[in-house]
Protein backbone atom coordinates (compact mmCIF):
# COMPACT_ATOMS: atom_id res chain seq x y z
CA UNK A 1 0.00 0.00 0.00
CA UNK A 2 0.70 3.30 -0.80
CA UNK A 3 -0.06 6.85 0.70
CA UNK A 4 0.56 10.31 -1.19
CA UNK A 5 -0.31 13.12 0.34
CA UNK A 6 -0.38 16.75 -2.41
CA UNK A 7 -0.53 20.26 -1.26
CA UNK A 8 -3.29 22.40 -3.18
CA UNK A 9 -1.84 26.01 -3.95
CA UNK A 10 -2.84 29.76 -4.83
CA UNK A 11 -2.33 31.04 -7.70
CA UNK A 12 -1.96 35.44 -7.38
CA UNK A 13 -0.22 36.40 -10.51
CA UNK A 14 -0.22 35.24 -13.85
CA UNK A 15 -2.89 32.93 -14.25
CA UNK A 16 -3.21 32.35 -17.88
CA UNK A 17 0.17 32.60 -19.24
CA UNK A 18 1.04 29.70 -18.61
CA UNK A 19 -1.91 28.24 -21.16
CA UNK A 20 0.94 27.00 -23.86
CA UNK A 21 -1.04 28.25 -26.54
CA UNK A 22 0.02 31.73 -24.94
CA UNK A 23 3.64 30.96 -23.93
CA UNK A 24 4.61 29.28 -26.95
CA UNK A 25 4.99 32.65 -28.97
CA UNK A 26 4.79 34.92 -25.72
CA UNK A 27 6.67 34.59 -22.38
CA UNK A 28 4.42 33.99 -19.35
CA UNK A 29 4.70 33.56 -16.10
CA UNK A 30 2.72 32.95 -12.82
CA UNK A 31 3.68 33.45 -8.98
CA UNK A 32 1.72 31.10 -6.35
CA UNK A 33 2.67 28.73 -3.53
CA UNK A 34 1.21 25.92 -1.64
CA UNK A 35 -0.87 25.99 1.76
CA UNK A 36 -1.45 23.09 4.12
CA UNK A 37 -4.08 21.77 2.64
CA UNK A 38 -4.14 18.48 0.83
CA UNK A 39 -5.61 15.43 -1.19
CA UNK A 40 -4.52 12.57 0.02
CA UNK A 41 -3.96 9.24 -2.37
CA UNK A 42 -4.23 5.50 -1.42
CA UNK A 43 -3.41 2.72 -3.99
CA UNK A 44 -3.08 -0.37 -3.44
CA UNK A 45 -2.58 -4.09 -5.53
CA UNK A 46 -6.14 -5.48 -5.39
CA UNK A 47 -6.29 -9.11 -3.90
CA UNK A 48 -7.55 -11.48 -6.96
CA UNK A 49 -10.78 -12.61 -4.80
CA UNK A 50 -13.75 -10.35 -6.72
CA UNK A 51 -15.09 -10.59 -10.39
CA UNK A 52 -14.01 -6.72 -10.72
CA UNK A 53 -10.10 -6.09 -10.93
CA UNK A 54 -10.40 -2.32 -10.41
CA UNK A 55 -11.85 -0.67 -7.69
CA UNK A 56 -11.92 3.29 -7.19
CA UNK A 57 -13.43 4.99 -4.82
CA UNK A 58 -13.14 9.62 -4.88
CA UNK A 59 -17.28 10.93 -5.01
CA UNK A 60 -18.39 7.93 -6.06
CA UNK A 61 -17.38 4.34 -6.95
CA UNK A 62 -16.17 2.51 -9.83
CA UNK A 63 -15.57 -1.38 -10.00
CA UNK A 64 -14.46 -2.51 -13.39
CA UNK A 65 -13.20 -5.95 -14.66
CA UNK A 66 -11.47 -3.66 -17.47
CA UNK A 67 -9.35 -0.32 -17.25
CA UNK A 68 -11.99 0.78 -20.85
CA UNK A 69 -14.55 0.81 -18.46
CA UNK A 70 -13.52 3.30 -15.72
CA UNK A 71 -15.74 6.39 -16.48
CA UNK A 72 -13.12 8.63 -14.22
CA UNK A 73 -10.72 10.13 -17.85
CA UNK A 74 -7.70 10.63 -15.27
CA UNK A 75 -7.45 7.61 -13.78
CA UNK A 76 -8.19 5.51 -16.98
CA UNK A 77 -5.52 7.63 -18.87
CA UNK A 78 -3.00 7.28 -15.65
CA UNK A 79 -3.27 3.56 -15.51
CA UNK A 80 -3.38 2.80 -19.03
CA UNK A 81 0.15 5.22 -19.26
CA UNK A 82 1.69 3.56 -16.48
CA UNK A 83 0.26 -0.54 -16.86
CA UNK A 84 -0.85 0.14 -13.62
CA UNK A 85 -3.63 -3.27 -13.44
CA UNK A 86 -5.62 -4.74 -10.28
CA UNK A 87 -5.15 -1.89 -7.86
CA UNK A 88 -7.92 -0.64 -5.02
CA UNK A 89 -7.39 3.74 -5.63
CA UNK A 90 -8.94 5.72 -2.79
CA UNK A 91 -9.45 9.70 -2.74
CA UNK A 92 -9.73 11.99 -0.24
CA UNK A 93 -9.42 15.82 0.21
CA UNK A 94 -9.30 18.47 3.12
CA UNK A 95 -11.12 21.26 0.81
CA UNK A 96 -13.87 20.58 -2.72
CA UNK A 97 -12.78 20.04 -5.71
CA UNK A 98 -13.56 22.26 -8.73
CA UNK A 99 -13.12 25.04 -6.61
CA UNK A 100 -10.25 27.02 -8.12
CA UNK A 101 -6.70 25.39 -5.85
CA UNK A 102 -5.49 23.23 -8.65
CA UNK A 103 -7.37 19.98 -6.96
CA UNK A 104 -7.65 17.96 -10.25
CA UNK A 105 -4.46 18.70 -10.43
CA UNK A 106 -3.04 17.75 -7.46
CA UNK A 107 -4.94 14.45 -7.71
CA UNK A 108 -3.35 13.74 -10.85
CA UNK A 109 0.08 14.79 -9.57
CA UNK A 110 -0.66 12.66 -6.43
CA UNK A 111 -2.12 9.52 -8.05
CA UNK A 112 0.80 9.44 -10.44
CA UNK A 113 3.29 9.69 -7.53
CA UNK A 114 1.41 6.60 -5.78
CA UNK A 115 1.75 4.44 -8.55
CA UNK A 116 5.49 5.80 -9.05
CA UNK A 117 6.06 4.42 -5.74
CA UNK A 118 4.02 0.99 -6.19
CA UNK A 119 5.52 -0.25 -8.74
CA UNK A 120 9.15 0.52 -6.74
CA UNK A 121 9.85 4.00 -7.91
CA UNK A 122 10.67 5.87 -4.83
CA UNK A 123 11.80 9.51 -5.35
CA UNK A 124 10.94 10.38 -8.44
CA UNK A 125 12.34 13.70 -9.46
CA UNK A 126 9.81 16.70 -9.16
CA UNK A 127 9.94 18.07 -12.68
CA UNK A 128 9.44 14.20 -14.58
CA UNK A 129 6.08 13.85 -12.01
CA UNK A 130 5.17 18.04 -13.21
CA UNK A 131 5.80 16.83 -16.82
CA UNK A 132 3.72 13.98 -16.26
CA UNK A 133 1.10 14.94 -14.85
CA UNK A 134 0.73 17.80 -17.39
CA UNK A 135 0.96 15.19 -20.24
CA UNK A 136 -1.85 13.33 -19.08
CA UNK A 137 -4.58 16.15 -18.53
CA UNK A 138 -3.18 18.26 -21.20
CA UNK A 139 -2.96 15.59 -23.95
CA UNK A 140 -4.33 12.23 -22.77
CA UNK A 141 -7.25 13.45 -21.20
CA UNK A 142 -7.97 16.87 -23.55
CA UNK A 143 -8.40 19.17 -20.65
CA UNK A 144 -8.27 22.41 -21.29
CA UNK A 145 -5.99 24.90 -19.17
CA UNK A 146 -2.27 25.83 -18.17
CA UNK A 147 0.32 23.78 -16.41
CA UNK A 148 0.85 25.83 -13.14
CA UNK A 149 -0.85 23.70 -11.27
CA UNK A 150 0.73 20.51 -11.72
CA UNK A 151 3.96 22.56 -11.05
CA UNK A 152 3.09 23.68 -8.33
CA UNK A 153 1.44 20.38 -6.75
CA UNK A 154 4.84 18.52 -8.20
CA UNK A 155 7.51 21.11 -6.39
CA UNK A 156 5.33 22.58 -3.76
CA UNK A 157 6.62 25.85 -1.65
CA UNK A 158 6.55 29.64 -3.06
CA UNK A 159 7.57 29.94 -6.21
CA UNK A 160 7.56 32.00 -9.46
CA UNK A 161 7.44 29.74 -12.43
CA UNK A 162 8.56 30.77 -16.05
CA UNK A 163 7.07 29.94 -19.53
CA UNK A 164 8.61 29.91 -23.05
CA UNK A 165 8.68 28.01 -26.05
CA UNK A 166 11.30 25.85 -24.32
CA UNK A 167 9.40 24.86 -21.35
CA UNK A 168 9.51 26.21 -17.67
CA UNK A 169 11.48 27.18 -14.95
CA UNK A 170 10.63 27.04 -11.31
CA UNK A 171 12.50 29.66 -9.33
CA UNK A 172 11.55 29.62 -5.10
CA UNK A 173 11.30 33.54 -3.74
CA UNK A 174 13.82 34.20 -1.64
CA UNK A 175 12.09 36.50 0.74
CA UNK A 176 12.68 35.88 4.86
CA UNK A 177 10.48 34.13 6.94
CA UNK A 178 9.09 37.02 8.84
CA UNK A 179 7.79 38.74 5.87
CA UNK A 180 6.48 35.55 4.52
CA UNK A 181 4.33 35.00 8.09
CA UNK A 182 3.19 38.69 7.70
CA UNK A 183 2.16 37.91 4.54
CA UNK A 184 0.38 34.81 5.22
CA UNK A 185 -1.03 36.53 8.37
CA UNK A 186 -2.35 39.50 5.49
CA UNK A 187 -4.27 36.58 3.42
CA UNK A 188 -7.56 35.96 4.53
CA UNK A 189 -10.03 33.10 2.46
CA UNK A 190 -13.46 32.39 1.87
CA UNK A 191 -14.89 29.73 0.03
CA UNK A 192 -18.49 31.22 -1.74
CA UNK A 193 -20.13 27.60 -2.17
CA UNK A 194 -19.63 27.84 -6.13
CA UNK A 195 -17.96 24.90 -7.69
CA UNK A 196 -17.38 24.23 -11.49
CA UNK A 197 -14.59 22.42 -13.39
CA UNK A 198 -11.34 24.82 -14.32
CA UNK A 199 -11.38 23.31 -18.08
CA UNK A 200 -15.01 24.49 -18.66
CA UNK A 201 -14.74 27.81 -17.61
CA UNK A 202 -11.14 27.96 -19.87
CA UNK A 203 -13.20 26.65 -23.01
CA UNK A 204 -15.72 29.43 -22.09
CA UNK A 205 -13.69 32.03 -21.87
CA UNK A 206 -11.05 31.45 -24.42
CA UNK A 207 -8.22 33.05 -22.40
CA UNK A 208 -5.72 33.20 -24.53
CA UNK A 209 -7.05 34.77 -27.79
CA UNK A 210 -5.19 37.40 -29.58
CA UNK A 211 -7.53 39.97 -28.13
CA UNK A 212 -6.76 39.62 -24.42
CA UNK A 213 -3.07 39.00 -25.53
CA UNK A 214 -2.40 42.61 -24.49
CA UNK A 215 -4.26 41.89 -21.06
CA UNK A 216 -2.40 38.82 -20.48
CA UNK A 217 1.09 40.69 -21.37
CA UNK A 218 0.15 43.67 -18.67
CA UNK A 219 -0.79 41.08 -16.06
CA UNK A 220 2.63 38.76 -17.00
CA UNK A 221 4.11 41.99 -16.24
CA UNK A 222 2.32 42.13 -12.60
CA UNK A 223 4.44 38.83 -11.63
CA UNK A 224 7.54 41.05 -11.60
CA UNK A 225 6.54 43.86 -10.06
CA UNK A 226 5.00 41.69 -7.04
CA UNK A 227 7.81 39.39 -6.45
CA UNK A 228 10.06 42.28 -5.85
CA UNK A 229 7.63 43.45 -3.26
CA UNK A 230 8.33 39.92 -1.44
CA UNK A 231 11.90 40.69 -2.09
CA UNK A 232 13.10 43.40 -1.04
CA UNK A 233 12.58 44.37 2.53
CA UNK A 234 12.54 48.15 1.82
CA UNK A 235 9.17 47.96 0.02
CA UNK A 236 5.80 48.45 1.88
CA UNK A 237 3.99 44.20 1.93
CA UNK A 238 0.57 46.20 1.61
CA UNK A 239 1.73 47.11 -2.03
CA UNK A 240 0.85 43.30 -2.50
CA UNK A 241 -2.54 43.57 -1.88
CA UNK A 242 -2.99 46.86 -4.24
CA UNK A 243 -1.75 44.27 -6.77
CA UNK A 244 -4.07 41.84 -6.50
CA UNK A 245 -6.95 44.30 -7.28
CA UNK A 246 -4.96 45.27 -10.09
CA UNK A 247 -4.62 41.71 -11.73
CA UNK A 248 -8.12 40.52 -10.65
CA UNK A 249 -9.53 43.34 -12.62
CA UNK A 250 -7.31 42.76 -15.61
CA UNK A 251 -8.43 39.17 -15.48
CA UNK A 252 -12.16 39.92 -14.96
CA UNK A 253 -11.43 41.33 -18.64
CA UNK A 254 -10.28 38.34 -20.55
CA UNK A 255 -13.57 36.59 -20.32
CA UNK A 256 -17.23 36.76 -18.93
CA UNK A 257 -17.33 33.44 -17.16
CA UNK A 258 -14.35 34.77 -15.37
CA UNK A 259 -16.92 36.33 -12.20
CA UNK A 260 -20.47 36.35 -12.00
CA UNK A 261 -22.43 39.21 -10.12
CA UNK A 262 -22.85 37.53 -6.52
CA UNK A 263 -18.92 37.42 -6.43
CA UNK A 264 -18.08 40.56 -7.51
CA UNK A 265 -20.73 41.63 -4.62
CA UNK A 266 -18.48 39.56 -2.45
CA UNK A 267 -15.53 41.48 -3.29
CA UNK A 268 -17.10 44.34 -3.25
CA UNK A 269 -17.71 43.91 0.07
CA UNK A 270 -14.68 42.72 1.48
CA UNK A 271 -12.32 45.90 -0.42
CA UNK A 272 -15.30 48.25 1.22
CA UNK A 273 -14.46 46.92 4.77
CA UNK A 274 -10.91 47.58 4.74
CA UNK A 275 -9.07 44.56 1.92
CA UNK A 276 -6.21 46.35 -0.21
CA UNK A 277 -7.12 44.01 -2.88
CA UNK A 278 -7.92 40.32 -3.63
CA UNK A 279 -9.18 38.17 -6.20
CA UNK A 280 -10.97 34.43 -7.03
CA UNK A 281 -8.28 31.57 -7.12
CA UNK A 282 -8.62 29.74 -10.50
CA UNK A 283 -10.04 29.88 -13.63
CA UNK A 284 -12.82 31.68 -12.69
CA UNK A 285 -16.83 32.00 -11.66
CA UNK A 286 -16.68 30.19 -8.40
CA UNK A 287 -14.66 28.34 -5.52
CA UNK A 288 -12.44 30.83 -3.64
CA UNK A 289 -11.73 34.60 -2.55
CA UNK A 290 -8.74 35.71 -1.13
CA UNK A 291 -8.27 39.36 0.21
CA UNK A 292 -5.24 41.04 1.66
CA UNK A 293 -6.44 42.30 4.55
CA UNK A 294 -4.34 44.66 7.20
CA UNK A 295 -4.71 42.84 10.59
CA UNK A 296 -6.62 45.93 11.77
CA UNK A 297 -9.35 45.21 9.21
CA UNK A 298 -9.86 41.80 9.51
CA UNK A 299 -12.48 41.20 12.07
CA UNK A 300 -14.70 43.88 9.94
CA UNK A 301 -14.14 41.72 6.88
CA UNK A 302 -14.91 38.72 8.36
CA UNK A 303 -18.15 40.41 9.43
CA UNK A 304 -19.50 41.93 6.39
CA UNK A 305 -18.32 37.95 4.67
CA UNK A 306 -20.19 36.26 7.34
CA UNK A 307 -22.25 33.82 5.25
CA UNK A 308 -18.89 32.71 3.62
CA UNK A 309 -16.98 29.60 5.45
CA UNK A 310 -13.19 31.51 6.10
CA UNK A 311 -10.50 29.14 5.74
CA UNK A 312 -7.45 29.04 7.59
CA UNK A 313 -4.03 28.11 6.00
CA UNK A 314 -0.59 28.44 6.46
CA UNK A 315 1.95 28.11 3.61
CA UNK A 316 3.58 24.85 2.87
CA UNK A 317 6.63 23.84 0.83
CA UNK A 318 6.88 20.32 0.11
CA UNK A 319 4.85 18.98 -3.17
CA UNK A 320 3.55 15.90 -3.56
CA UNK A 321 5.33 13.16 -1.14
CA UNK A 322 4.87 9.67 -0.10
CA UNK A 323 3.80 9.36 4.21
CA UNK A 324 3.57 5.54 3.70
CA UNK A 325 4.76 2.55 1.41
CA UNK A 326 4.78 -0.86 2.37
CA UNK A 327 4.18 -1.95 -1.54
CA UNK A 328 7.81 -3.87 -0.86
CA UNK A 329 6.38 -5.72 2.27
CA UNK A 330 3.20 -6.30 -0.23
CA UNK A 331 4.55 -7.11 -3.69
């Protein structure tokens, strides 16, 4: 048996750059990190005592005497690209998915890890499970959508990630510890109750078409400007949160499905009780807010958001790991 456990992250700069119909002819770029809270993967070799030879079990389950049959595209896809055969899979998750943190992602990062590490492939190197992972919901599954978030399940921590024709580069930010806790202390997060899947909204709002390409250059160009925020210890943090106003209302422009009225209401509220900024996580038109919000504003946010459930989190920096293997015990 095999457990995986995969941070989800936050995406605030960016998003949509790194769609690689975009970053093959223009550079893009995106700044998240990962927060302590994950999906966790089981998988497991099946015992040969049922007239099924897959079982699967995320929101609901599958049992299938052939891999054709399994109705979930990323699993089918993963097992098929790895001869993974007779296993037991088993999903779980500390927050939704389809709600804008990358959690199909993750999964798929995750899963692939677990059946890295069941077939005897222990450590396998961060950018190979990225590149992976990308492969299958990018090609093998047809989803549409960048590749930040496997990156970001695959390396985990706070990074800035580069896109060109040639590929990516993950770069950590080097910014101390006490401004990072400030900053995390700053972010404040609020899940509306919307839910949709990332690749719908992407096909609905066609993102990277020449006529948000100027949009999507101004925003590439917000990545910069906030990671020397983070950097240099000179600069005001709260210039962070001006930024994510900025970017959330150049994103709000590349496509309608992007927000809907109720959440711009939301946000509305939340920057008229005292947030410097904020915008959804994701693709767009549901899941989660996130505000920057001065510690003496908080409480008065949290007020005027009181139907929304707030989240805690803390950043994280490990991606996707194995907590437990005994597939050599097993096999």
């Amino acid at each position: 048996m095999v457990i995986t456990k995969t941070p989800f992250r936050m995406s605030f700069f960016g998003g949509g750059t790194d769609i690689e119909d975009y970053f093959r002819e223009n550079e893009g770029a995106v700044l998240s990190t990962t927060f302590d809270k994950y999906c966790y993967v089981t998988v497991r070799y099946l015992p040969g005592f049922f007239d099924y030879s897959t079982e699967l079990s995320y929101s609901r389950i599958e049992r299938v005497a052939d891999t054709e049959d399994i109705q979930h595209p990323a699993i089918r896809n993963a097992m098929k690209m790895m001869n993974m055969h007779k296993i037991r899979l088993t999903y779980e998750a500390d927050l939704p998915a389809r709600s804008g943190l990358g959690t199909s992602s993750s999964f798929a990062v995750g899963m692939l890890n677990a059946f890295h590490a069941l077939r005897g492939n222990t450590g396998i190197d961060k950018k190979k499970l990225a590149d992976e992972a990308i492969f299958l919901e990018r090609e093998l599954c047809r989803e549409a959508g960048g590749w930040q978030d496997q990156i970001a399940a695959a390396y985990g921590g706070f990074n800035r990630v580069d896109f060109n024709r040639d590929g990516y580069k993950v770069t950590p930010i080097a910014f101390s510890l006490e401004r990072k806790k400030k900053l995390n202390e700053n972010l404040l997060m609020f899940f509306t109750g919307f839910s949709r899947l990332s690749s719908d909204v992407q096909r609905s709002n066609h993102v990277t078409d020449k006529k948000n390409h100027d949009v999507l250059r101004r925003m590439y160009g917000l990545v910069e400007q906030a990671e020397k925020v983070l950097t240099d210890e000179s600069r005001d943090l709260d210039e962070f949160g001006y930024l994510l106003d900025t970017t959330w209302k150049m994103k709000k422009r590349t496509g309608r499905a992007i927000s809907t009225d109720c959440i711009d209401c939301l946000y509305q509220k939340g920057m008229d009780a005292g947030a410097y900024g904020g915008k959804l996580l994701g693709a767009g038109n549901g899941g989660f807010l996130i505000f920057y919000v001065p510690p003496q504003n908080q409480q008065r946010v949290k007020e005027v958001l009181k139907e929304l459930m707030y989240i805690p989190f803390k950043f994280e920096g490990n991606g996707s790991r194995v907590i437990y293997n005994s597939s050599k015990t097993e096999d």
